[in-house]
N, C-alpha and C. Protein backbone atom coordinates (compact mmCIF):
# COMPACT_ATOMS: atom_id res chain seq x y z
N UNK A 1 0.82 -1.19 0.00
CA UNK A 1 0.00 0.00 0.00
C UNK A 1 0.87 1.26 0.00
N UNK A 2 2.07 1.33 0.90
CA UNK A 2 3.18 2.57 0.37
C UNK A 2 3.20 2.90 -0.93
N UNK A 3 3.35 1.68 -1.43
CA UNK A 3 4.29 1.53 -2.76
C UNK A 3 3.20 2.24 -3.43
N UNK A 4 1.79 2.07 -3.44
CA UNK A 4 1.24 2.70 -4.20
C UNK A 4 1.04 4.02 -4.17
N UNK A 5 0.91 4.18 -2.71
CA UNK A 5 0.54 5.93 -2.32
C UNK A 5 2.20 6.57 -2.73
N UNK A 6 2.71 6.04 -2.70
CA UNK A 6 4.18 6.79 -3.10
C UNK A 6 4.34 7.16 -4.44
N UNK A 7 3.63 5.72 -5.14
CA UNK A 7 3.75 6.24 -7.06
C UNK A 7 2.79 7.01 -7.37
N UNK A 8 1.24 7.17 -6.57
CA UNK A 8 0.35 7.98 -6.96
C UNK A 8 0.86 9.59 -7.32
N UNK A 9 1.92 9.77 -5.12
CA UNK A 9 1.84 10.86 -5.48
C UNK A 9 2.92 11.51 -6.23
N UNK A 10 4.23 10.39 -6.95
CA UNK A 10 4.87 11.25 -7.73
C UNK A 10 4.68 11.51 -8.57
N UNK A 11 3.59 10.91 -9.53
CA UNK A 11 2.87 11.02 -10.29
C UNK A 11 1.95 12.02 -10.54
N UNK A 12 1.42 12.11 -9.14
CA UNK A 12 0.52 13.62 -8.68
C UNK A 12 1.82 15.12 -8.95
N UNK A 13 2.82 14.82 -8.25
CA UNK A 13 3.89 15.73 -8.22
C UNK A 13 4.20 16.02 -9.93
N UNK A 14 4.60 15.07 -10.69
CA UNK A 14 5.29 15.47 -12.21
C UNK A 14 3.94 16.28 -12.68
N UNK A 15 2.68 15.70 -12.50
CA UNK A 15 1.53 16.32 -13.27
C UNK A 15 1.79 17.96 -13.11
N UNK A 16 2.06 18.15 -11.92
CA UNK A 16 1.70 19.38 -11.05
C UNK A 16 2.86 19.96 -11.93
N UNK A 17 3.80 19.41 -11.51
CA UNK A 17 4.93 20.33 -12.60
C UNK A 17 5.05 20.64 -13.67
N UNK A 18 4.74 19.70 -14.42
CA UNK A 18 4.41 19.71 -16.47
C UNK A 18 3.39 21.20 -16.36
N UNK A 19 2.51 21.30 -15.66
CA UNK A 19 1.25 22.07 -15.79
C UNK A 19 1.87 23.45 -15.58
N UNK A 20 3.01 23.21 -14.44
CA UNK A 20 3.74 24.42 -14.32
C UNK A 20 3.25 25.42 -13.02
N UNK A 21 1.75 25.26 -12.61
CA UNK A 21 0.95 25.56 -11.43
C UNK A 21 0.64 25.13 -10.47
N UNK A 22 0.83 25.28 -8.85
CA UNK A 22 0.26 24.33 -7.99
C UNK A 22 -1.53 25.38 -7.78
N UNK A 23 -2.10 24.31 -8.27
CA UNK A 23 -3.85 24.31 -8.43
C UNK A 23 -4.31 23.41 -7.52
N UNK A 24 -5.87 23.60 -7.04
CA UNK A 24 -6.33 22.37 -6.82
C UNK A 24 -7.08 21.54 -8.03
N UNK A 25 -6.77 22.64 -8.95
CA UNK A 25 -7.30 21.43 -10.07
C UNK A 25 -6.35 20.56 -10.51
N UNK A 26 -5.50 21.02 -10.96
CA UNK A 26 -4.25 20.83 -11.18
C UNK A 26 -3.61 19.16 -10.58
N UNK A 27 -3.81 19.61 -8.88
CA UNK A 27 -3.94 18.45 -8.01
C UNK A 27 -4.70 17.09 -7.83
N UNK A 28 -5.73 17.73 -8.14
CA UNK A 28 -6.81 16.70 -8.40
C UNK A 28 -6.68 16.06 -9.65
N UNK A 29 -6.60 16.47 -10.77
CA UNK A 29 -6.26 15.83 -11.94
C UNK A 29 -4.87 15.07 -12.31
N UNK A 30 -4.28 15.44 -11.21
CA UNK A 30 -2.88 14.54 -11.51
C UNK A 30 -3.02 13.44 -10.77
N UNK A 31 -3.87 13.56 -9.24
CA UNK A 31 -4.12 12.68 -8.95
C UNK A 31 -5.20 11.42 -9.84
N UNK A 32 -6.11 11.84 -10.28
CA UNK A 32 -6.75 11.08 -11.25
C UNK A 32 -5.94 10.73 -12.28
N UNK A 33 -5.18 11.40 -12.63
CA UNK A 33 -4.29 10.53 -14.17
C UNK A 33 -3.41 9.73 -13.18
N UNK A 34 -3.27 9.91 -12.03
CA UNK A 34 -2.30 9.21 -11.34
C UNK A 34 -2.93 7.68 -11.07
N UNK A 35 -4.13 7.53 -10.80
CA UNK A 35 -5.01 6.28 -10.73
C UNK A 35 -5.22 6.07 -12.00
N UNK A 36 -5.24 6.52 -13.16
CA UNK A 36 -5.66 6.17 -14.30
C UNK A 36 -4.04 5.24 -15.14
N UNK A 37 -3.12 5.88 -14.65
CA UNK A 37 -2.20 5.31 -15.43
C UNK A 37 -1.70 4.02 -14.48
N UNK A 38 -1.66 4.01 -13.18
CA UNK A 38 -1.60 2.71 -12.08
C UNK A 38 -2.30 1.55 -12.61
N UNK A 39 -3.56 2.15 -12.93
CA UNK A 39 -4.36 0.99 -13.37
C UNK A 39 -4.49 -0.06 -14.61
N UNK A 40 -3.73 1.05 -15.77
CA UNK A 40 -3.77 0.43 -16.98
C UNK A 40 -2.15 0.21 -16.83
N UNK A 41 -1.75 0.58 -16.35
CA UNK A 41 0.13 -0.02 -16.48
C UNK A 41 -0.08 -1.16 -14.97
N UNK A 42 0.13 -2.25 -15.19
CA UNK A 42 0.52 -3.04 -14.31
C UNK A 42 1.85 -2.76 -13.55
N UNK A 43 1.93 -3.05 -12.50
CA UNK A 43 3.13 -2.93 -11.59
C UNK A 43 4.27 -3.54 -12.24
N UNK A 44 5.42 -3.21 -12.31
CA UNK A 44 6.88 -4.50 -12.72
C UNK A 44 7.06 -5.09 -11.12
N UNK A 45 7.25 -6.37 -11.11
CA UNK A 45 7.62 -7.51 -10.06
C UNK A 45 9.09 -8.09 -10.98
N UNK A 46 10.13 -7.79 -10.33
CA UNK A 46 11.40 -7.88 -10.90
C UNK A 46 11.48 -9.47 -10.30
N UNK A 47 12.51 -9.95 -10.87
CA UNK A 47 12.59 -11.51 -10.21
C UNK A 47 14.09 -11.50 -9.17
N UNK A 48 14.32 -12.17 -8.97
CA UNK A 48 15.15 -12.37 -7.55
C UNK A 48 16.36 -11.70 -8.37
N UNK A 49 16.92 -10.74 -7.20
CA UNK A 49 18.30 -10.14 -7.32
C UNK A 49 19.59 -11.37 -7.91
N UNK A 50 20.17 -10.72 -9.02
CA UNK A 50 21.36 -11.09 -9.54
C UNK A 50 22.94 -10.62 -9.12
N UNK A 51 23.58 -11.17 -8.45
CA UNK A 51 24.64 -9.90 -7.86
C UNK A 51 26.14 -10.27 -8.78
N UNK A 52 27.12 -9.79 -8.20
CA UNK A 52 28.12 -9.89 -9.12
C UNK A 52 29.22 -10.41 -8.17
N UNK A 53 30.29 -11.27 -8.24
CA UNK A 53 31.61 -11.60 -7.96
C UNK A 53 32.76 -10.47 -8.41
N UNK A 54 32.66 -9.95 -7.30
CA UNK A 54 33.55 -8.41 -7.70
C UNK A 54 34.92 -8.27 -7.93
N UNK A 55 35.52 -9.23 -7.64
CA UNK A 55 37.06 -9.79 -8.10
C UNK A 55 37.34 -10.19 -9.41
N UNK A 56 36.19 -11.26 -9.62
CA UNK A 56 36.23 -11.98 -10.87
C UNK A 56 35.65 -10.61 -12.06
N UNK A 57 34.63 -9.50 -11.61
CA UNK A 57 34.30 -8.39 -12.17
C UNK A 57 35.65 -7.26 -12.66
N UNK A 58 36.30 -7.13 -11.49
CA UNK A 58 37.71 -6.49 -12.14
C UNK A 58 38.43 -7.05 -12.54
N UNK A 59 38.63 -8.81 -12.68
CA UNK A 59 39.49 -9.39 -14.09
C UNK A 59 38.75 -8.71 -15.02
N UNK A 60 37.49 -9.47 -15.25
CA UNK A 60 36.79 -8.52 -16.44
C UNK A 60 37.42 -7.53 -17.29
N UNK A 61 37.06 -6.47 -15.94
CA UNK A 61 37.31 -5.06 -16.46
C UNK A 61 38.11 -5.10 -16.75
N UNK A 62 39.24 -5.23 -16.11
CA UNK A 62 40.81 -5.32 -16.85
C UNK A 62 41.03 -6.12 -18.02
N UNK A 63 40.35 -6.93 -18.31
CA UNK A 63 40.38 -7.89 -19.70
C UNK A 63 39.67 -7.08 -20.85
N UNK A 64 38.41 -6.64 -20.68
CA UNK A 64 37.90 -5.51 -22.15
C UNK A 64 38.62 -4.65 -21.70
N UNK A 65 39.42 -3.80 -20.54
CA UNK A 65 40.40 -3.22 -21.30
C UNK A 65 41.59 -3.51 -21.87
N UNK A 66 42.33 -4.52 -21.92
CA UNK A 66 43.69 -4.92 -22.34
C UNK A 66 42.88 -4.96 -23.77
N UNK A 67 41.96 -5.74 -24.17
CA UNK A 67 41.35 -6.19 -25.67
C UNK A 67 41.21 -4.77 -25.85
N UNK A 68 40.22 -4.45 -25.79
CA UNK A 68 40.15 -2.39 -26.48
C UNK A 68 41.55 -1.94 -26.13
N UNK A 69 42.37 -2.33 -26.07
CA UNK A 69 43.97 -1.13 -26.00
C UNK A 69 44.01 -2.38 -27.22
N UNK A 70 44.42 -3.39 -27.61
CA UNK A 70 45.00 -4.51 -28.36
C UNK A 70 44.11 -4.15 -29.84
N UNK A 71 42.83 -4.22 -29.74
CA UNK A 71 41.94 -4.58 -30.94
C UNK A 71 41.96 -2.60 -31.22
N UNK A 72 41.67 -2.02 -30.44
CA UNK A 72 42.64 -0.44 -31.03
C UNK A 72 43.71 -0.15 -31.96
N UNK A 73 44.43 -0.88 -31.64
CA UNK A 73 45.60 -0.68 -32.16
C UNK A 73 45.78 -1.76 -33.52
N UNK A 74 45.46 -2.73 -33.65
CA UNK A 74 44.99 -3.78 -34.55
C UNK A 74 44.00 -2.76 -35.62
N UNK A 75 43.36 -2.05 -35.17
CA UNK A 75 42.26 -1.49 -36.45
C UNK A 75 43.39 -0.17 -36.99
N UNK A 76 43.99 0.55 -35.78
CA UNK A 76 44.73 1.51 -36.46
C UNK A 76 45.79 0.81 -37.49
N UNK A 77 46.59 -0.04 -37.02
CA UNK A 77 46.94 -0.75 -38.22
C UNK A 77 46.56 -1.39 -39.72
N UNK A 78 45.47 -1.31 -39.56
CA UNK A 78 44.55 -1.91 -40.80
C UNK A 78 43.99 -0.48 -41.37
N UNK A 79 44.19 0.12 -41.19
CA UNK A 79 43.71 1.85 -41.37
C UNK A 79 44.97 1.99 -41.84
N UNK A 80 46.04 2.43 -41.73
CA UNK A 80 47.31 2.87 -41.69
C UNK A 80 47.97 2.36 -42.73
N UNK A 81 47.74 0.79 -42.87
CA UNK A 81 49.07 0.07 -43.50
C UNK A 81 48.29 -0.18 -45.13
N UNK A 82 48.92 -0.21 -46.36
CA UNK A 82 48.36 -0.67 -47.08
C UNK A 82 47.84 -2.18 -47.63
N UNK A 83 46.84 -2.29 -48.42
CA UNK A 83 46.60 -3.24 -48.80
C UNK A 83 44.99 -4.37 -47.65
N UNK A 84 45.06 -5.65 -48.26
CA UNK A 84 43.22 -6.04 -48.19
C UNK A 84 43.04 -6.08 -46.76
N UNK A 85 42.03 -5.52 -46.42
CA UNK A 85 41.53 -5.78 -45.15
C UNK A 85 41.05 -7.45 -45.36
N UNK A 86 41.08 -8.10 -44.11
CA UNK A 86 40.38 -9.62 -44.01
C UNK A 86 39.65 -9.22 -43.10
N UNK A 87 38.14 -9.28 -43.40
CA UNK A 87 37.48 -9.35 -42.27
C UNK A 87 36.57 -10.66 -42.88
N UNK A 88 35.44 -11.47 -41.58
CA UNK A 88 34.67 -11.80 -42.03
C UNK A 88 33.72 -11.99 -40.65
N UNK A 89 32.79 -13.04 -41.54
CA UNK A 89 31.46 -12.85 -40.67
C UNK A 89 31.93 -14.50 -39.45
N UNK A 90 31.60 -14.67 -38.27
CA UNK A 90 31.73 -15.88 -38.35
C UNK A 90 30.33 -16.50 -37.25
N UNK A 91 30.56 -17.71 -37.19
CA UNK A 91 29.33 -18.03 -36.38
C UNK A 91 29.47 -18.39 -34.85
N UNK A 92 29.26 -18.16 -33.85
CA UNK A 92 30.03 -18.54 -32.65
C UNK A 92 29.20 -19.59 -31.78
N UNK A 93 28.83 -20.81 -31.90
CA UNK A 93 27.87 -21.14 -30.45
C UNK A 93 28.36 -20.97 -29.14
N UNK A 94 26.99 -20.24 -28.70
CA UNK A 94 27.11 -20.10 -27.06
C UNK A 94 26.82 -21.29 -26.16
N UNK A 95 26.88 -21.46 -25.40
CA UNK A 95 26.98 -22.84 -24.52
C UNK A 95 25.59 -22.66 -23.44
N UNK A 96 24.35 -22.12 -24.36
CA UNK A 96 23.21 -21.71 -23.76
C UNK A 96 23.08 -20.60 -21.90
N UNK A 97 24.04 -19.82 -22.43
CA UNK A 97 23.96 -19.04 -21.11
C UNK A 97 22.65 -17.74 -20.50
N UNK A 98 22.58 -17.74 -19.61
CA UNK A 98 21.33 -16.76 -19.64
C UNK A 98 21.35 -15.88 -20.23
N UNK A 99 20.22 -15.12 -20.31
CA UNK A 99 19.89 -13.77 -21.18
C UNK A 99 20.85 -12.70 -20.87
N UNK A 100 20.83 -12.77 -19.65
CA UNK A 100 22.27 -11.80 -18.82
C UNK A 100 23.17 -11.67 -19.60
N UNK A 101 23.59 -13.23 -19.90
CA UNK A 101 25.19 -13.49 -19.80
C UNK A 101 25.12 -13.19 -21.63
N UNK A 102 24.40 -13.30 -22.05
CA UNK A 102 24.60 -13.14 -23.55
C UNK A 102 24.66 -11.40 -23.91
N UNK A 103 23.65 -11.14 -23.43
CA UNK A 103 23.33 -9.55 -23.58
C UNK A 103 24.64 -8.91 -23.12
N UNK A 104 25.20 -9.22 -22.22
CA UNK A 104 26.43 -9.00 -21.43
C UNK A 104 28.08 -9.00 -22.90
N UNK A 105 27.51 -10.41 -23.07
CA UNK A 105 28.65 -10.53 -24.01
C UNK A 105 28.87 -9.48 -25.45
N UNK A 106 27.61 -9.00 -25.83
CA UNK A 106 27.15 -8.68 -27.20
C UNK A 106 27.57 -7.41 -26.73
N UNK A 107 27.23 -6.70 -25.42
CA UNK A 107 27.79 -5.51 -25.60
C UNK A 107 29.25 -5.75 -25.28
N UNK A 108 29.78 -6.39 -24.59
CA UNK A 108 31.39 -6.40 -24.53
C UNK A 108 32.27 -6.56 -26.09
N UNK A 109 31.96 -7.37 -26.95
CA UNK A 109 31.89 -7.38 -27.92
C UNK A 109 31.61 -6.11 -28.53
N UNK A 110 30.73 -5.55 -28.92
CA UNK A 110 30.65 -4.03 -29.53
C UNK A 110 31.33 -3.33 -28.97
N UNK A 111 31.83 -2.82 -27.62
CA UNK A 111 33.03 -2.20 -26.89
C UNK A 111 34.19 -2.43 -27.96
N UNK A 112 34.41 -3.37 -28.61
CA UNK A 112 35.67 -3.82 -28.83
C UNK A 112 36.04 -3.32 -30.24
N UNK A 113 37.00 -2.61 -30.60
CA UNK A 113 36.83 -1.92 -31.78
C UNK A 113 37.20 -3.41 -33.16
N UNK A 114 36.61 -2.83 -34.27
CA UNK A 114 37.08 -4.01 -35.17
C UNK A 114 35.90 -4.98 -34.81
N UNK A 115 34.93 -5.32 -34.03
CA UNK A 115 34.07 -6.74 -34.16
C UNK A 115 32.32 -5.82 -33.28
N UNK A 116 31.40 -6.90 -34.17
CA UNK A 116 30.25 -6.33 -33.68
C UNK A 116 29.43 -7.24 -34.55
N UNK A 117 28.36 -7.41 -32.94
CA UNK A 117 27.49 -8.53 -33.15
C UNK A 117 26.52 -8.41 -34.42
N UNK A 118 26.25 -9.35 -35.38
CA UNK A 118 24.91 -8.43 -36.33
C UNK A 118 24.06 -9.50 -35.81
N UNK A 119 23.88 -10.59 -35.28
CA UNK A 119 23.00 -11.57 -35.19
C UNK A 119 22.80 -12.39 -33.58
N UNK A 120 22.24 -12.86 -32.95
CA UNK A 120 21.83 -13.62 -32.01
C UNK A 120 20.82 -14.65 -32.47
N UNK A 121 21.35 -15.68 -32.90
CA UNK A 121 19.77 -17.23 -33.18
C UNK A 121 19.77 -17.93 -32.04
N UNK A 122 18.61 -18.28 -31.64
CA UNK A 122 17.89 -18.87 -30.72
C UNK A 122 18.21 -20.68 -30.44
N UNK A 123 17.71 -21.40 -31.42
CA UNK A 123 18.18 -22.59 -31.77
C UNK A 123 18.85 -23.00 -32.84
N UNK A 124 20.14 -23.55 -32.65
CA UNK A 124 20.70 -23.93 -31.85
C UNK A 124 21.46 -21.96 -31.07
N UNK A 125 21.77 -21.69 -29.90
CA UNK A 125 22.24 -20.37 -29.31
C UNK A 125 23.44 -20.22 -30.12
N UNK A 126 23.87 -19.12 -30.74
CA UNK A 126 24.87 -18.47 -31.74
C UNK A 126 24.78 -17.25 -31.77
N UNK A 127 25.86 -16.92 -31.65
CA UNK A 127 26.28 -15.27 -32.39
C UNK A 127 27.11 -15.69 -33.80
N UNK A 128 26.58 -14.28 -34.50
CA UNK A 128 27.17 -14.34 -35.72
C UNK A 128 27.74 -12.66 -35.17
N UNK A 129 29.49 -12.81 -35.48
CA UNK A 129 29.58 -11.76 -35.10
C UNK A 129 31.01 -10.82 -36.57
N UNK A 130 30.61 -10.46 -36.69
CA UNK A 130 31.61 -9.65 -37.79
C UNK A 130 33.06 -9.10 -37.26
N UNK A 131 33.88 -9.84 -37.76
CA UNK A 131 35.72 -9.15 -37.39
C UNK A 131 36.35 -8.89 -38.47
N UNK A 132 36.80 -7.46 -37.94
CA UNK A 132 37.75 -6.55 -38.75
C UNK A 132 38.66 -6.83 -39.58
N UNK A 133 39.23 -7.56 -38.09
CA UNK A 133 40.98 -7.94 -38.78
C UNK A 133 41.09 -9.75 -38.13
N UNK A 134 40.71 -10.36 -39.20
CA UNK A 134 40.66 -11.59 -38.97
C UNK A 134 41.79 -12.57 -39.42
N UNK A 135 42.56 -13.03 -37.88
CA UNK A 135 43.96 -13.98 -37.89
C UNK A 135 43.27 -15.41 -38.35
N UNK A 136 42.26 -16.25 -37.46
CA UNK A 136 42.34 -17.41 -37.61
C UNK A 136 40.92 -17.77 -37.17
N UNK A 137 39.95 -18.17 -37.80
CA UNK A 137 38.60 -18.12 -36.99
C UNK A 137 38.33 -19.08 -35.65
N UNK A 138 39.37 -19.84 -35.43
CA UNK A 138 39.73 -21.02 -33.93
C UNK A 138 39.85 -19.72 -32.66
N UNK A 139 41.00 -19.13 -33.20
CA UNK A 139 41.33 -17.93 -31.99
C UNK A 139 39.91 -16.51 -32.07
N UNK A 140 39.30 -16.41 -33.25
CA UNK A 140 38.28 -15.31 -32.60
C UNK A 140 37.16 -15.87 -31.81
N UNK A 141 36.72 -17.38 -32.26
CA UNK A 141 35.89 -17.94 -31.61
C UNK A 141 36.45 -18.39 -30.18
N UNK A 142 37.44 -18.72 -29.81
CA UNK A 142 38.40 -19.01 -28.60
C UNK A 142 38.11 -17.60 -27.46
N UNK A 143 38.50 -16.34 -28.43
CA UNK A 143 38.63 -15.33 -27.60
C UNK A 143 37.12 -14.85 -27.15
N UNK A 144 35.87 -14.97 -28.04
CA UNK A 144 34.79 -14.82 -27.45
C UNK A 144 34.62 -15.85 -26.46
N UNK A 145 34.57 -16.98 -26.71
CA UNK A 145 34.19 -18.16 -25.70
C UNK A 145 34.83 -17.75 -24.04
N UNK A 146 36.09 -17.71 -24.41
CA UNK A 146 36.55 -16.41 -22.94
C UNK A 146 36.14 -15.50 -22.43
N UNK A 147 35.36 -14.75 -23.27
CA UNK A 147 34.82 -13.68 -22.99
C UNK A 147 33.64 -13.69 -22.44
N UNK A 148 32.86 -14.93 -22.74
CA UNK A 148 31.46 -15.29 -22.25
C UNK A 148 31.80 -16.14 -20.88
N UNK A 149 32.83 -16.35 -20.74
CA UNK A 149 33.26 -17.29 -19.75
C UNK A 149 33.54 -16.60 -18.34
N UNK A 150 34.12 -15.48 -18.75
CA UNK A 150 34.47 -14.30 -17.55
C UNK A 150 33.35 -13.53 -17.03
N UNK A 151 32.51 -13.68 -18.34
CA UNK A 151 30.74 -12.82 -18.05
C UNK A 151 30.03 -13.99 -17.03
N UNK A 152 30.32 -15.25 -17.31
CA UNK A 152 29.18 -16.32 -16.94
C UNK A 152 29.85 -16.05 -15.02
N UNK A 153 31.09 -16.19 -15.55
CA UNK A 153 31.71 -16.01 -13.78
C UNK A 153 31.00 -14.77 -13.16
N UNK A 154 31.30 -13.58 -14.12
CA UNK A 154 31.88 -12.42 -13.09
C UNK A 154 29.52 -12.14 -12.14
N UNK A 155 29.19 -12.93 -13.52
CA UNK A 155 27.57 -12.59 -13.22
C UNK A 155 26.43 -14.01 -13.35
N UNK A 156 27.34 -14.60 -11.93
CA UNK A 156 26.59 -15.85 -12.02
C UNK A 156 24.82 -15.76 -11.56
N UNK A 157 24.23 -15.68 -12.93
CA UNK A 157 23.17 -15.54 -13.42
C UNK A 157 21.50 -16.80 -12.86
N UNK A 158 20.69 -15.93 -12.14
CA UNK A 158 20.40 -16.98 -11.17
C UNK A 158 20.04 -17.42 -10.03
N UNK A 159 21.39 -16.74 -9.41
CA UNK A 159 21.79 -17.01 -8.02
C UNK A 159 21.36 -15.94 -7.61
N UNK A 160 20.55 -15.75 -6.65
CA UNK A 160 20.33 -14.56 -5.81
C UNK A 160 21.06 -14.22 -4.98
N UNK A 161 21.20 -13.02 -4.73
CA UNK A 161 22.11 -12.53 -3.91
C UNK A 161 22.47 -13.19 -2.10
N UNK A 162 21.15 -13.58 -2.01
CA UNK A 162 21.03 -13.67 -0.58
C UNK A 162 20.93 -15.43 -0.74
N UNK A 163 21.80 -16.25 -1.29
CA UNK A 163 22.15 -17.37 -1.64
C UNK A 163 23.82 -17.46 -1.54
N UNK A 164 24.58 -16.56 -1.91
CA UNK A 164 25.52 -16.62 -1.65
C UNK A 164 26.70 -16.55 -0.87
């Protein structure tokens, strides 16, 4: 019952402000759009807290950054030097990790200069992900699989906080 009288009245409050006047009409009608929009927007009920391994989180961090200083400098080279760029597309399976851990990866991945996700398929779980400057497709698929591996750690996906 807080929870509601609390969203009514900030709700009551933004109305009041958009309008630019404190009214009692003003008041009253924000309060009514304030029950009007409660009612047709259902509440969000989030599901059990996800927390993070904060050690295994600053390998992480320190790992997309060593790769963004590395894959930086890898694109300035391919910019710089003459002759064919190799890039290509490739396909990666994921080892079915949560929504977290994928979403997680796709942006770590786009962080990374030179590679970026164009695809996510469902069955069988895959990224198709596009690289710049492509050595060997064993080692780009190697280096994502690491990369999802440090995500699956650093955000064991799941586990509620108050489990651990």
């Amino acid at each position: 019952m807080t929870r509601y009288l609390t969203t009514m009245s900030w709700l009551t409050v933004v109305w009041v402000a958009l309008w630019g006047t404190v009214s009692w009409a003003n008041v009253l009608g924000g309060m009514v759009v304030a029950v009007l929009v409660m009612t047709l927007i259902p509440p969000h009920r989030p599901g059990p807290p996800v927390g993070t391994r904060p050690l295994v989180a600053v390998r992480l961090v320190f790992y997309m950054l060593w790769k963004m200083v590395e894959a930086s400098a890898s694109v300035a080279w391919e910019v710089l030097s003459p002759g064919k760029v190799r890039s290509a597309i490739i396909a990666i399976p994921i080892r079915g990790a949560s929504p977290a851990v994928v979403s997680t990866s796709c942006i770590c991945i786009g962080l990374t200069p030179g590679t970026m996700v164009l695809k996510i398929a469902d069955d069988p779980p895959t990224l198709y992900v596009h690289v710049l400057r492509m050595s060997s497709i064993e080692k780009s698929r190697a280096d994502i699989l690491h990369l999802e591996k440090l995500i699956e750690e650093a955000l064991p996906a799941g586990v509620p906080i108050e489990d651990r």
